[in-house]
Protein backbone atom coordinates (compact mmCIF):
# COMPACT_ATOMS: atom_id res chain seq x y z
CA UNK A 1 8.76 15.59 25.50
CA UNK A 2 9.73 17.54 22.66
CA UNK A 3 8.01 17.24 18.92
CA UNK A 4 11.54 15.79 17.75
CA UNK A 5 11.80 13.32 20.67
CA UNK A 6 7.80 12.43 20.34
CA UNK A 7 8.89 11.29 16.31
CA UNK A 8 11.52 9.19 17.17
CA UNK A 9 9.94 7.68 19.99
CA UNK A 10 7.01 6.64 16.93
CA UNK A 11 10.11 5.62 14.56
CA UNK A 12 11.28 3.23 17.06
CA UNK A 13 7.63 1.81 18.35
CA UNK A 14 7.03 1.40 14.74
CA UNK A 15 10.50 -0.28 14.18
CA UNK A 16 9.49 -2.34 17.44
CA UNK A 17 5.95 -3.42 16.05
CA UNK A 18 7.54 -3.91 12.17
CA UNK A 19 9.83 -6.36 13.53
CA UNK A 20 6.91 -8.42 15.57
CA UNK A 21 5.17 -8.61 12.52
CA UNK A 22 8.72 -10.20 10.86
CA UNK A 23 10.08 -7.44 8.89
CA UNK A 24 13.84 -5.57 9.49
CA UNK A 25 13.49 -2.25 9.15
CA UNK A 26 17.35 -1.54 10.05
CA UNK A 27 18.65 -0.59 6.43
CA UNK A 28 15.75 1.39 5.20
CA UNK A 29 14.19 4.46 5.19
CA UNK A 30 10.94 4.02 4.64
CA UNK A 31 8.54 1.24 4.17
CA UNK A 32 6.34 1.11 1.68
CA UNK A 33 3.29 -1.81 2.21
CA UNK A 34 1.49 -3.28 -1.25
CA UNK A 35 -2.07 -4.37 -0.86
CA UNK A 36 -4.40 -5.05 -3.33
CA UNK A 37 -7.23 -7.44 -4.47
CA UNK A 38 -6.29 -10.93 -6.04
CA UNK A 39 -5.67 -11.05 -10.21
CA UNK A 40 -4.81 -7.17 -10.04
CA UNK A 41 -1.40 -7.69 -11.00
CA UNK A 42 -0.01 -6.77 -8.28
CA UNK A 43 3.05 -8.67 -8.24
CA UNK A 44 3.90 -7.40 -11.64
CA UNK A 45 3.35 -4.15 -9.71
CA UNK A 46 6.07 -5.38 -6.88
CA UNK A 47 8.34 -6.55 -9.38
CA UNK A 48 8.45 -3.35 -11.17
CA UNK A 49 9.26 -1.89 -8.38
CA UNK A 50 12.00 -3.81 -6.87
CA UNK A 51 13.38 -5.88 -10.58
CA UNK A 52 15.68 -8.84 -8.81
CA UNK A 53 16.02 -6.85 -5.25
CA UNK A 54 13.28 -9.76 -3.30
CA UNK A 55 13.14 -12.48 -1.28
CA UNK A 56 10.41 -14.44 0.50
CA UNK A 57 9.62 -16.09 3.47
CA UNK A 58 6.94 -16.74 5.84
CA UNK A 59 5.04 -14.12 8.12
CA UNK A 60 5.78 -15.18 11.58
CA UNK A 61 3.61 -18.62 12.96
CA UNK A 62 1.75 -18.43 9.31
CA UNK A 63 1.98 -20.99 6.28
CA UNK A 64 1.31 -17.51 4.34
CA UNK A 65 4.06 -16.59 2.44
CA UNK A 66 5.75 -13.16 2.14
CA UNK A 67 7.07 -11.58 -0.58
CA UNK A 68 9.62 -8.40 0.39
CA UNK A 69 11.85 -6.51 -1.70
CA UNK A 70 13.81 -3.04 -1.82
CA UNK A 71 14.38 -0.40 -4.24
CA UNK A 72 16.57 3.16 -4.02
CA UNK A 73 15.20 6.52 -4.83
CA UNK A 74 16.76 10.10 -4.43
CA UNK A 75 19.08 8.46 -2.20
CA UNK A 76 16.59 7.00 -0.21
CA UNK A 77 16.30 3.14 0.94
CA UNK A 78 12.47 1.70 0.29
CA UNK A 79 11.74 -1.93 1.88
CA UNK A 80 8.60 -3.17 0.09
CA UNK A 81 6.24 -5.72 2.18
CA UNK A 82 4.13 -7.31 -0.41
CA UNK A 83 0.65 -8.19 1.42
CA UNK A 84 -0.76 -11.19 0.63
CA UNK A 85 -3.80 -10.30 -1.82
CA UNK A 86 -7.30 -10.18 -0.21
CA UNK A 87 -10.86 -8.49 -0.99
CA UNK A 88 -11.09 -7.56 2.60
CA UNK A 89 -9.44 -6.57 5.48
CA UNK A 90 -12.22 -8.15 8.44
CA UNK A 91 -9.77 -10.97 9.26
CA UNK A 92 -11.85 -14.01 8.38
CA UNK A 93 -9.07 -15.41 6.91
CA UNK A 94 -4.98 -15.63 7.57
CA UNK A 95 -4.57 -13.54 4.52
CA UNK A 96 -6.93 -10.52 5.89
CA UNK A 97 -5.68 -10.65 9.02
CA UNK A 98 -2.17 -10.50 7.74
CA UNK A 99 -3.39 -7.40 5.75
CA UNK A 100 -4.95 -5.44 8.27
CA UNK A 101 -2.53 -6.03 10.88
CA UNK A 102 -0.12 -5.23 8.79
CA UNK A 103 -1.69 -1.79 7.77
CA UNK A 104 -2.79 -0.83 11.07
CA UNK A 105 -0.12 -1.79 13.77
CA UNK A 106 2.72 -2.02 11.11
CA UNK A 107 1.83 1.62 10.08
CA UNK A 108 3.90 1.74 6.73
CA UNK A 109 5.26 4.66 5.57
CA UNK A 110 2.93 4.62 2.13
CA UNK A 111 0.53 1.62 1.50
CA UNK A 112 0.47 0.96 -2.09
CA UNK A 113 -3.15 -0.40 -3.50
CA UNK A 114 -3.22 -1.81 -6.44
CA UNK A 115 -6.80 -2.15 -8.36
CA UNK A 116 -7.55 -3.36 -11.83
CA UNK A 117 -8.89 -0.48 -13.96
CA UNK A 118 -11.04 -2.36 -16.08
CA UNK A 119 -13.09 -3.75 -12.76
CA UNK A 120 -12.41 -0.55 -10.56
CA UNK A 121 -15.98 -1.28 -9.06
CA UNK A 122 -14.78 -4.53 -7.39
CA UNK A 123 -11.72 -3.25 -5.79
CA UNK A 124 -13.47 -0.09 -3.95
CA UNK A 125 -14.44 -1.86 -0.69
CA UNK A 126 -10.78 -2.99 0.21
CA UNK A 127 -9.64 0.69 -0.86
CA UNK A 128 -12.02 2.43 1.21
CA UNK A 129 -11.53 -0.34 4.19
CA UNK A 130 -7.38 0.66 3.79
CA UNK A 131 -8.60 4.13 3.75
CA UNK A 132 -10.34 3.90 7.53
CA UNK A 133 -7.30 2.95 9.08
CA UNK A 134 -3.86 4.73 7.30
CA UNK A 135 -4.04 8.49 5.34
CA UNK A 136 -0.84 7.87 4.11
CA UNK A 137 -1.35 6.11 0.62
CA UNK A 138 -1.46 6.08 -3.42
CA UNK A 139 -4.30 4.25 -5.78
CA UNK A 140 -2.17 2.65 -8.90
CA UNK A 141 -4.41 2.32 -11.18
CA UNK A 142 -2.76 -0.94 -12.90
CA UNK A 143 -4.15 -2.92 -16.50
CA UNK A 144 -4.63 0.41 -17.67
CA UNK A 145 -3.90 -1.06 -21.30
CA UNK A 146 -6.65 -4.03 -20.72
CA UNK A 147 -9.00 -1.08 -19.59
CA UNK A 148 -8.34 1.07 -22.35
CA UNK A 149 -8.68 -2.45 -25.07
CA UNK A 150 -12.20 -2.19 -23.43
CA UNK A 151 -12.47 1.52 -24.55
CA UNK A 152 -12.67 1.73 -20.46
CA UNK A 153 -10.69 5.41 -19.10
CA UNK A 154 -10.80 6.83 -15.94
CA UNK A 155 -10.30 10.35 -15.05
CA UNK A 156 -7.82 9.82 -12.38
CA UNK A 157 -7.83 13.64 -11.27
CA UNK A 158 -11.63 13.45 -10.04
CA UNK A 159 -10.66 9.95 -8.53
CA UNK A 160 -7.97 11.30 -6.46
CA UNK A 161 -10.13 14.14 -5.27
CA UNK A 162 -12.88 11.60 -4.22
CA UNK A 163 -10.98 9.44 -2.58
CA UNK A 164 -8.70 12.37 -1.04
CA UNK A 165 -4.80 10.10 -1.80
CA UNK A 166 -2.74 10.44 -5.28
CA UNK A 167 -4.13 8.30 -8.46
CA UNK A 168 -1.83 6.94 -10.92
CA UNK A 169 -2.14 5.23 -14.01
CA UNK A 170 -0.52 2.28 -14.64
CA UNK A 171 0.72 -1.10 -17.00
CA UNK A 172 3.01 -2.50 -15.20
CA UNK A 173 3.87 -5.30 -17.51
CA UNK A 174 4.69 -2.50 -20.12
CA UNK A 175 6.70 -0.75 -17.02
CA UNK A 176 4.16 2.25 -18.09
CA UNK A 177 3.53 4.95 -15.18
CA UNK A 178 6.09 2.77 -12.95
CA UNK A 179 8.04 6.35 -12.73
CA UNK A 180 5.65 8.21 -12.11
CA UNK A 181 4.24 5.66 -9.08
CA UNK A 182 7.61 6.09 -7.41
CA UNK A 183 7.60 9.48 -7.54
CA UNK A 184 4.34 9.72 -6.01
CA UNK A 185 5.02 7.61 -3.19
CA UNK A 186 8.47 8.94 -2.44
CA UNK A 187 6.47 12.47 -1.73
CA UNK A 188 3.62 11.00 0.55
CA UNK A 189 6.71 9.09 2.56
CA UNK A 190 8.39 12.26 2.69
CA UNK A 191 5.52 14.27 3.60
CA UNK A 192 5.61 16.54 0.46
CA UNK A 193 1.86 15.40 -0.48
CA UNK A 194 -0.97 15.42 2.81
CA UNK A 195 -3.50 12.62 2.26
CA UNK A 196 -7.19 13.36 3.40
CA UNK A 197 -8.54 10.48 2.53
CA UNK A 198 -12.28 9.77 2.33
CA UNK A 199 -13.63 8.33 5.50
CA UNK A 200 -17.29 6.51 5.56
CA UNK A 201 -19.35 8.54 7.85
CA UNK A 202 -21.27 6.91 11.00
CA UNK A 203 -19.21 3.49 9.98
CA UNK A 204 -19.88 1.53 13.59
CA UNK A 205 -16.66 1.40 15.55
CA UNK A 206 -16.52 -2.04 15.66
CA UNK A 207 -16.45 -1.79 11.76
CA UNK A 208 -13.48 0.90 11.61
CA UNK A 209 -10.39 -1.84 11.93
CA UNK A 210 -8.95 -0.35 15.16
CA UNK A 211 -9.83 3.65 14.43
């Protein structure tokens, strides 16, 4: 099998598992996944990103409802899944298993986490439990206007280096850094920016969410 057969072979497995989990891939290009802690404002996030371009519906045998919207950029068709929010991803609960799954067998494209800049601290255990099992996303930094009311800044450049994926700042209510966001995740989908994210060394293997 060649390399070019091999990729399309993982398009269409992808396609396969995407549409198990509920979600048409047919019309777009890439899919982009949105996970985040609850009260982060991540659906302000989501509907920044795709303005009246969403519908909803439930994931597949759950009461949980999804939230799933598009957007075009550089001539390119984004789907956006919005995840349900969660602090975890160890599947005690439908909305963590939704998550995970998801993340793992879903393998979007570019996951999208959203944390609150004025409580980073609380939202670094679901980023680094995203971070074990995809290298393909971008930290948005969203509330950066609450953060900064709280004289709270973050220096996003040693933050990205730490964590090893693109940091941006956001207010998505203000539609601040909104461009700059898509941007960023248009060049991780399109391989222009490598993740190496940061991986927790000797994490137990029944701890690493399928790695």
């Amino acid at each position: 099998m060649t390399e070019l057969e091999a990729c399309d072979s993982c398009v269409l497995n992808n396609s396969a598992q995407l549409l198990k989990l509920g979600i048409n891939v047919e019309n777009a290009d890439y899919v982009i996944a949105l996970a985040g802690n609850p009260n982060t404002g991540k659906s302000t996030v989501f509907n920044a990103l795709t303005g009246l371009k969403q519908h909803t519906g439930n994931w597949p045998g759950k009461t949980v409802i999804r939230a799933e919207g598009g957007y075009r950029y550089q001539d390119h068709k984004m789907k956006l899944i919005d995840l349900p929010g969660t602090y975890s991803l160890l599947s005690t609960s439908q909305d963590e298993e939704i998550a995970r799954n998801f993340i793992l067998f879903g393998k979007p494209d570019v996951t999208i986490i959203v944390v609150d800049a004025a409580r980073i601290e609380r939202n670094l255990n679901l980023v680094l439990q995203i971070l074990e099992i995809t290298d393909r996303a971008v930290l948005c930094l969203n509330l950066m206007d609450e953060a900064l009311r709280h004289h709270i800044d973050i220096d996003e450049r040693t933050l990205s280096k730490e964590l090893g994926i693109p940091v941006i700042k956001c207010s998505a209510i203000k539609k601040q850094g909104i461009s700059e966001l898509i941007s960023t995740v248009h060049q991780v989908a399109t391989r222009q920016i490598i993740c190496k994210p940061h991986r927790i060394k000797g994490l137990p293997k029944s701890a690493q969410n399928g790695r």
